[in-house]
Structures are given as structure tokens and as C-alpha cells.
C-alpha atoms as a PDB file:
ATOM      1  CA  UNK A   1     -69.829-137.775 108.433  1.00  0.00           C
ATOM      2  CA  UNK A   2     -69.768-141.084 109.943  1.00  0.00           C
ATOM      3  CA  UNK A   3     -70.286-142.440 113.385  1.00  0.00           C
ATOM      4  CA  UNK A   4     -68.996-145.714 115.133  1.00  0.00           C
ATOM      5  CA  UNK A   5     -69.650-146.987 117.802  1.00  0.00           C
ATOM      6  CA  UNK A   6     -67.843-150.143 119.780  1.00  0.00           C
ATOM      7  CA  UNK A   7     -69.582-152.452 121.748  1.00  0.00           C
ATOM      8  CA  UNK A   8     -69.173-156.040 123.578  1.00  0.00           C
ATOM      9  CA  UNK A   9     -66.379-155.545 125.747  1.00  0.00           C
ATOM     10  CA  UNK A  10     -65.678-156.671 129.553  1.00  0.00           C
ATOM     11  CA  UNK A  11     -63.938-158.675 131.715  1.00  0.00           C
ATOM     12  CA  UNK A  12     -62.406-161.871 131.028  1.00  0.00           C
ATOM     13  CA  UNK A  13     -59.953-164.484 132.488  1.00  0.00           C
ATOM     14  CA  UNK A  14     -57.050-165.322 130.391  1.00  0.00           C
ATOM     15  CA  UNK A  15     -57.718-168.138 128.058  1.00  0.00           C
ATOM     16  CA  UNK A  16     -61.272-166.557 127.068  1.00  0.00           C
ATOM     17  CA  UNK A  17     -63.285-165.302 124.352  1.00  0.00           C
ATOM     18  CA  UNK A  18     -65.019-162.144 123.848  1.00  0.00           C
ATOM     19  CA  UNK A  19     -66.659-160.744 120.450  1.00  0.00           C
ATOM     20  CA  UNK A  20     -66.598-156.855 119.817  1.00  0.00           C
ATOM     21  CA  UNK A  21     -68.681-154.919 117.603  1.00  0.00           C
ATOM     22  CA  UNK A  22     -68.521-151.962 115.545  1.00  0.00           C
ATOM     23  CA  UNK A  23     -71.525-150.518 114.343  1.00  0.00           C
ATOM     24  CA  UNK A  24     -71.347-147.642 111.492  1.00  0.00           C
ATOM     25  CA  UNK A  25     -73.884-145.148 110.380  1.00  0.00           C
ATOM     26  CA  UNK A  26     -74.342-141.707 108.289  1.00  0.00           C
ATOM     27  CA  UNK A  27     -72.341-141.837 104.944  1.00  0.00           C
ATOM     28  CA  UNK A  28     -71.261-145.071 105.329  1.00  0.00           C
ATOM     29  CA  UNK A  29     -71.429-145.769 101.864  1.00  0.00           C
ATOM     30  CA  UNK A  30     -67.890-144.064 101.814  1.00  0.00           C
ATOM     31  CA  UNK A  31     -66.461-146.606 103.690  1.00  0.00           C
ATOM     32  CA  UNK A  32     -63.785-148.583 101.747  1.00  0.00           C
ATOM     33  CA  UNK A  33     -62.340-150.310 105.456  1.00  0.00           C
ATOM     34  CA  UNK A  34     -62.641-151.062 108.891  1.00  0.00           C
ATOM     35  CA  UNK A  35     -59.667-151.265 111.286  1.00  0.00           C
ATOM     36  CA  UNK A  36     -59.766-152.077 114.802  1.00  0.00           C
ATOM     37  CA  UNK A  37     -56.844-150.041 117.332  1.00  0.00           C
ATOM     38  CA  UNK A  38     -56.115-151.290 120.573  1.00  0.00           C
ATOM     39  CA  UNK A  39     -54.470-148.398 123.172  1.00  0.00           C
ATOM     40  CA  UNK A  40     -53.234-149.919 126.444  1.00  0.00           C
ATOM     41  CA  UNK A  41     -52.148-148.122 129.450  1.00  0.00           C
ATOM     42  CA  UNK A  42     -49.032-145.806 128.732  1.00  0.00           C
ATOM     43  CA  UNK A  43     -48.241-147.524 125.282  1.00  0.00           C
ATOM     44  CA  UNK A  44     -49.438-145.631 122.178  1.00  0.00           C
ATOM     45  CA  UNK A  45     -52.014-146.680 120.059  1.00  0.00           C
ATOM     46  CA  UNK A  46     -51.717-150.077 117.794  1.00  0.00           C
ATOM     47  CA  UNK A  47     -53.620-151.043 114.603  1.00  0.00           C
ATOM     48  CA  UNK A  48     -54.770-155.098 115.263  1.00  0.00           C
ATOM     49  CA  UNK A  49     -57.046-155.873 112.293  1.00  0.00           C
ATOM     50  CA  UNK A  50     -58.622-154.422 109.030  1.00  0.00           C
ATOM     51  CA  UNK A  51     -61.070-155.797 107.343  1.00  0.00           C
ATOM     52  CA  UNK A  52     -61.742-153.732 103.220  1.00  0.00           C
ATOM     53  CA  UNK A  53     -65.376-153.637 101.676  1.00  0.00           C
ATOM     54  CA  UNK A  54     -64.029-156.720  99.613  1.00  0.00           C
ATOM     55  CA  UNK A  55     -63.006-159.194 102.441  1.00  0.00           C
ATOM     56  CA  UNK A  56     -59.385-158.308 102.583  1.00  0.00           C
ATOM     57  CA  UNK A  57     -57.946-159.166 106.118  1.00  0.00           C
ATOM     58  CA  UNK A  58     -54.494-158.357 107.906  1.00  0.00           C
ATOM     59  CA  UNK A  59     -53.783-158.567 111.487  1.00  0.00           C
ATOM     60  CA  UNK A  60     -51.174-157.324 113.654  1.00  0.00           C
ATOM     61  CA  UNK A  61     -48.301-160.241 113.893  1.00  0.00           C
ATOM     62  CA  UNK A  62     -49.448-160.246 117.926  1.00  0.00           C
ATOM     63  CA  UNK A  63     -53.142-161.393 117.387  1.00  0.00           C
ATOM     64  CA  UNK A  64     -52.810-163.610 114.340  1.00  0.00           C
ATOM     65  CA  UNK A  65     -54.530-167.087 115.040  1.00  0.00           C
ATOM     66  CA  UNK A  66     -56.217-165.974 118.344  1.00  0.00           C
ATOM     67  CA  UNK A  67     -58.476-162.627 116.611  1.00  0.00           C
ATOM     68  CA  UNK A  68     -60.968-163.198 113.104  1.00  0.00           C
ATOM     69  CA  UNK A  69     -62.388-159.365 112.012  1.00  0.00           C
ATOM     70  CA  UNK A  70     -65.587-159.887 110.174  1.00  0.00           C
ATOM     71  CA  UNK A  71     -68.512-158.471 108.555  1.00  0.00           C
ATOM     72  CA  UNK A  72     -71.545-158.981 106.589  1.00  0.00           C
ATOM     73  CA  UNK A  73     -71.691-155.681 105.447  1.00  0.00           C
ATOM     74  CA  UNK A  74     -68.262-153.984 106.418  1.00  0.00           C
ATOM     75  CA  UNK A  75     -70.399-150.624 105.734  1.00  0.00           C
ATOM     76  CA  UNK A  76     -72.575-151.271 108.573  1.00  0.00           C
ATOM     77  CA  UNK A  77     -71.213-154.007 111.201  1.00  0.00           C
ATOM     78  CA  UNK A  78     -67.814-155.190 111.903  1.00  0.00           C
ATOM     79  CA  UNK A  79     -66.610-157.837 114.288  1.00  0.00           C
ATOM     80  CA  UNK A  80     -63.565-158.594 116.041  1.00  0.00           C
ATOM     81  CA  UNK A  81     -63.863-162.237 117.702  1.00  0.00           C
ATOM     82  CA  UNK A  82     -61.163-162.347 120.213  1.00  0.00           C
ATOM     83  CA  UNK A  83     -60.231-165.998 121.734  1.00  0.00           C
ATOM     84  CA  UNK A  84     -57.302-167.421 123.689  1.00  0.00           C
ATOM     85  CA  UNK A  85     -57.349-164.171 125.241  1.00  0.00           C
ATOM     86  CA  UNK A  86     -53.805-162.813 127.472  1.00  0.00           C
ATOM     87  CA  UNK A  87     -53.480-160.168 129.969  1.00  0.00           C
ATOM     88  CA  UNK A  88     -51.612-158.305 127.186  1.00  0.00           C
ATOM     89  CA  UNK A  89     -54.666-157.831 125.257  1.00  0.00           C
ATOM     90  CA  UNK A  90     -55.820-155.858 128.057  1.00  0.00           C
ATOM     91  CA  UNK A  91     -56.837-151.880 126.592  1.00  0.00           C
ATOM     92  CA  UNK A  92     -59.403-150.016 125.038  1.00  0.00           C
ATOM     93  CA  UNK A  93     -60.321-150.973 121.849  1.00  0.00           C
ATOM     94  CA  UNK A  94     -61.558-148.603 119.008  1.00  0.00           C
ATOM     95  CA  UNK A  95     -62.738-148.994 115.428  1.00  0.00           C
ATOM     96  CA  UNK A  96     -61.538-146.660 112.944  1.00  0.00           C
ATOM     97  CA  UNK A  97     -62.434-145.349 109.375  1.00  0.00           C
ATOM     98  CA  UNK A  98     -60.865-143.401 107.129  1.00  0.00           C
ATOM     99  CA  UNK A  99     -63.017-141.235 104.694  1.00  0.00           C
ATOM    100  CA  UNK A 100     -61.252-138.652 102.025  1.00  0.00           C
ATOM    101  CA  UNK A 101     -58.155-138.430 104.624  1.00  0.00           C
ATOM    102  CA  UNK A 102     -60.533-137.689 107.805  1.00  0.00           C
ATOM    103  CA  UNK A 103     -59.808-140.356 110.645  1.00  0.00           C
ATOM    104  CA  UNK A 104     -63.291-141.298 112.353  1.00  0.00           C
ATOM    105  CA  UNK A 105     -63.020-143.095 115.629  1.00  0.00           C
ATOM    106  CA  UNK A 106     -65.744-144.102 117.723  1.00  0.00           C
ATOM    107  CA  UNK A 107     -65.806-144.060 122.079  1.00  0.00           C
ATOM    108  CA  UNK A 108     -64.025-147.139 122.281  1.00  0.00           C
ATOM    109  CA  UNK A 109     -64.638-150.166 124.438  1.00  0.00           C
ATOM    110  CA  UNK A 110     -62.539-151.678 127.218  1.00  0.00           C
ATOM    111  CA  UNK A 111     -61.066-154.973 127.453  1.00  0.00           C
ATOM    112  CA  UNK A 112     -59.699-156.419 130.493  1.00  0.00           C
ATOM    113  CA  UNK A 113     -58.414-159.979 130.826  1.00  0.00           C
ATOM    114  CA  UNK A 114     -56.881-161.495 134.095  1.00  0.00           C
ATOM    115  CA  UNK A 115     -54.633-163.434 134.247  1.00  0.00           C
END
């Protein structure tokens, strides 16, 4: 079992930063990746970063050059620094692992940027 949990989001006019946070624990030695989803209003849910135990990075084509994932320890903290914000970016944003073919998601965090 392992549980996430998203923090750092808010409100945030369009041009601005905001760092997010996803903090594992339980068996997180199990974890081999992070990935952070973004669901907004109506749309279905989109994969915008991963981040492996290793370092290995991809982002979605829409966030490259404006989002950095990071972690010390992947295992234990993962960021998502989010700059040059746009009202598109607006939704709730979750972290995801994927252990032996269970999905584990945490509560999520909203983002809202104005434009």
C-alpha cells in the first residue's frame, strides 16, 4: 500500500508560478515512478510529467519549458514547479503511482489561474 498526498496548490494570475508537492509513504520502496495528471472541468484526465527512481523525465508536449518535475528522493517527495502559468492549466492536479499493476492516486490539489 502506498499513500500520496498533493499539496501547494491555489490561485494564481496568468503569467505565475506555483510549486506542487507530492508526498509518498507506506511501501514506497516499490516505487519505480512518479507521474503527475491534471483533470480539468469536463475534459478527461491527462498525464503532464513523470519523473522514474533514476531521473528520467517526460512531459506532456503542452507543459514542456513552462513545468520541471523533481525529486530528491522520487520514493518520498516529488515536485512539479509550474511557471508561466495559463488559464488552461487551470484543474485538479493528482500524483500517481503505479505498483505491481495497482494505480495509487492521492486527493488531488486544485489549480486555478486567471487570466
Amino acid at each position: 500500500q502506498v499513500q500520496l498526498v498533493e499539496s501547494g496548490g491555489g490561485l494564481v494570475q496568468a503569467g505565475g508560478s506555483l510549486r506542487l508537492s507530492c508526498t509518498a509513504s507506506g511501501s514506497i520502496f516499490s516505487i519505480y515512478a512518479i507521474n503527475w495528471y491534471r483533470q480539468a472541468p469536463g475534459k478527461q484526465r491527462e498525464l503532464v510529467a513523470t519523473i522514474t527512481s533514476g531521473g528520467a523525465t517526460n512531459y506532456a508536449d503542452s507543459v514542456k519549458g513552462r513545468f520541471t518535475i523533481s525529486g530528491e528522493n522520487v520514493k518520498k517527495t516529488v515536485y512539479l514547479q509550474m511557471n508561466s502559468l495559463k488559464p488552461e492549466d487551470t484543474a485538479i492536479y493528482y500524483c500517481n503511482t503505479i505498483i505491481r499493476n495497482i494505480r495509487y492516486w492521492g486527493q488531488g490539489t486544485q489549480v486555478t489561474v486567471s487570466s
